[in-house]
C-alpha atoms as a PDB file:
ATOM      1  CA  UNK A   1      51.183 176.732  20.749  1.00  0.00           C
ATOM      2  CA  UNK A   2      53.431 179.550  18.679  1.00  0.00           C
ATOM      3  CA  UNK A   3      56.774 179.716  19.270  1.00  0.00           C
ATOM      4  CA  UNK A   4      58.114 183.251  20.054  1.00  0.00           C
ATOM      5  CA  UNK A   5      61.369 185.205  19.535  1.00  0.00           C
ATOM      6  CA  UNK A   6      62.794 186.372  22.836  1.00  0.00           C
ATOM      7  CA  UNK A   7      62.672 189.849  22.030  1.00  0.00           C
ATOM      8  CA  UNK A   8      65.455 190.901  24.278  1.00  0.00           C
ATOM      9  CA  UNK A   9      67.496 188.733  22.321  1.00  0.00           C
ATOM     10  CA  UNK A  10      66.144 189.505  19.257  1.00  0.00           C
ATOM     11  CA  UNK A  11      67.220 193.598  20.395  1.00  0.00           C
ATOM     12  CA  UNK A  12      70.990 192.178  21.072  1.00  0.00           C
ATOM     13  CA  UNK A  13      71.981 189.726  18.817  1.00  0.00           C
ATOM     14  CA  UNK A  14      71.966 189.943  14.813  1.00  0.00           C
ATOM     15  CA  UNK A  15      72.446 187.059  12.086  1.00  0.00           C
ATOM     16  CA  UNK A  16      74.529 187.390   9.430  1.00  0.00           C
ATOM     17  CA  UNK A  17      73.481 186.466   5.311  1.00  0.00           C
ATOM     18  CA  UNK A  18      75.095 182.800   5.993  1.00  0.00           C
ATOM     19  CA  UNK A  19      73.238 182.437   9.552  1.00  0.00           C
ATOM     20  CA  UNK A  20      76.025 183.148  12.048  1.00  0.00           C
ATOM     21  CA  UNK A  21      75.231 184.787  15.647  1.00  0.00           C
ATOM     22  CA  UNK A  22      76.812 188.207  16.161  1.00  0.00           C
ATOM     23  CA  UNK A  23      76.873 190.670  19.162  1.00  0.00           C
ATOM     24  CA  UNK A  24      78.770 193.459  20.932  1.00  0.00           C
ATOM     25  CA  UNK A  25      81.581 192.546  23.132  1.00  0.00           C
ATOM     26  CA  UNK A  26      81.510 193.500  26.604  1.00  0.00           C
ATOM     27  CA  UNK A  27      82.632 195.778  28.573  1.00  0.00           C
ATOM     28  CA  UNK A  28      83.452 198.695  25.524  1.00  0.00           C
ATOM     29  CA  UNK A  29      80.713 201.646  26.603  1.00  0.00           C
ATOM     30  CA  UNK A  30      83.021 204.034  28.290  1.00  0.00           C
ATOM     31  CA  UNK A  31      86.251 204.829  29.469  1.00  0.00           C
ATOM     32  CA  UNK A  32      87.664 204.558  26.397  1.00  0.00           C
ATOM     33  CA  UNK A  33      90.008 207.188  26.133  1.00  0.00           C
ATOM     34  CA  UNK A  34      92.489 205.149  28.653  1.00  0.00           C
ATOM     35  CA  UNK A  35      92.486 201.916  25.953  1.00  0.00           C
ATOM     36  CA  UNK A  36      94.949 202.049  23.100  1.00  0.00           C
ATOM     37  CA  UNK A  37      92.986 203.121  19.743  1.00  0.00           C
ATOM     38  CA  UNK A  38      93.687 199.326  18.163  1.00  0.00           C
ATOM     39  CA  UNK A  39      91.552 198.589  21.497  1.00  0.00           C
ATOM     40  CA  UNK A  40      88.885 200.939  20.904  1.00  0.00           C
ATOM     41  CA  UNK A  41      88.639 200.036  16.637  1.00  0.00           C
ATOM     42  CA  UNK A  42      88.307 196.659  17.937  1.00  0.00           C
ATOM     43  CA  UNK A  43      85.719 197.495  20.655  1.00  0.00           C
ATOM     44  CA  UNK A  44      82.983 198.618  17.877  1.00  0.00           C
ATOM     45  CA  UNK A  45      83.013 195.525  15.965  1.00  0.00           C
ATOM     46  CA  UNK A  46      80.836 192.793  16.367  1.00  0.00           C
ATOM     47  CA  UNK A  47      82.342 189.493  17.449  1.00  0.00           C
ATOM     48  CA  UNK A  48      80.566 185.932  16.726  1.00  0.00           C
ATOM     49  CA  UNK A  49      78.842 183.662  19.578  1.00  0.00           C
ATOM     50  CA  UNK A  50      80.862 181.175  20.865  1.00  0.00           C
ATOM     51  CA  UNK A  51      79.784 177.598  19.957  1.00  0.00           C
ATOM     52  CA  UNK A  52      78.530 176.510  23.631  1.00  0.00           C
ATOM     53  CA  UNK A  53      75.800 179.406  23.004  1.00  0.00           C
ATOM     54  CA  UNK A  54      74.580 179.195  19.357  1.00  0.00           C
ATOM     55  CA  UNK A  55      72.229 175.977  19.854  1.00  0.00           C
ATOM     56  CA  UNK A  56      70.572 177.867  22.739  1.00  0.00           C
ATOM     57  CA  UNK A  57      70.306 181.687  20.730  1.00  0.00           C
ATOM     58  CA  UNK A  58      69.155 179.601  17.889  1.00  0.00           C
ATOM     59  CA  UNK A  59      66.299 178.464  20.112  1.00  0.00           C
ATOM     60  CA  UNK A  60      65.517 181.863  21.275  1.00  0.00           C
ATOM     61  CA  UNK A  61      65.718 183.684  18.436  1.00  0.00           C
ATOM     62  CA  UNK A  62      64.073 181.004  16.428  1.00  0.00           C
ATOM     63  CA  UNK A  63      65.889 180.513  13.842  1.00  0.00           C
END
């Protein structure tokens, strides 16, 4: 049998050129005027998966 990508992974996560597992941090959609701006700069970019995670994402992204 075909392995698949988990698609709803596939939507949320993204690989970078050298294969590391990126995705938006939590919590950061709205009520954003009360955080600091450094806070809110901070809040758009994409943070790497912890180590725990990546052998499992790896496996559902199929990489």
């Amino acid at each position: 049998m075909k392995t698949r990508t988990h698609r709803s992974s596939a939507k949320r996560f993204r690989i970078s050129g050298t294969g590391r597992i990126f995705h938006r941090r939590a919590n950061r959609k709205h009520k954003l005027s009360k955080m600091r701006p450094q806070y809110r700069r901070e809040a758009k970019r994409p943070v790497e998966a912890c180590g725990a995670d990546r052998k499992r994402l790896r496996r559902m992204l199929n990489i």
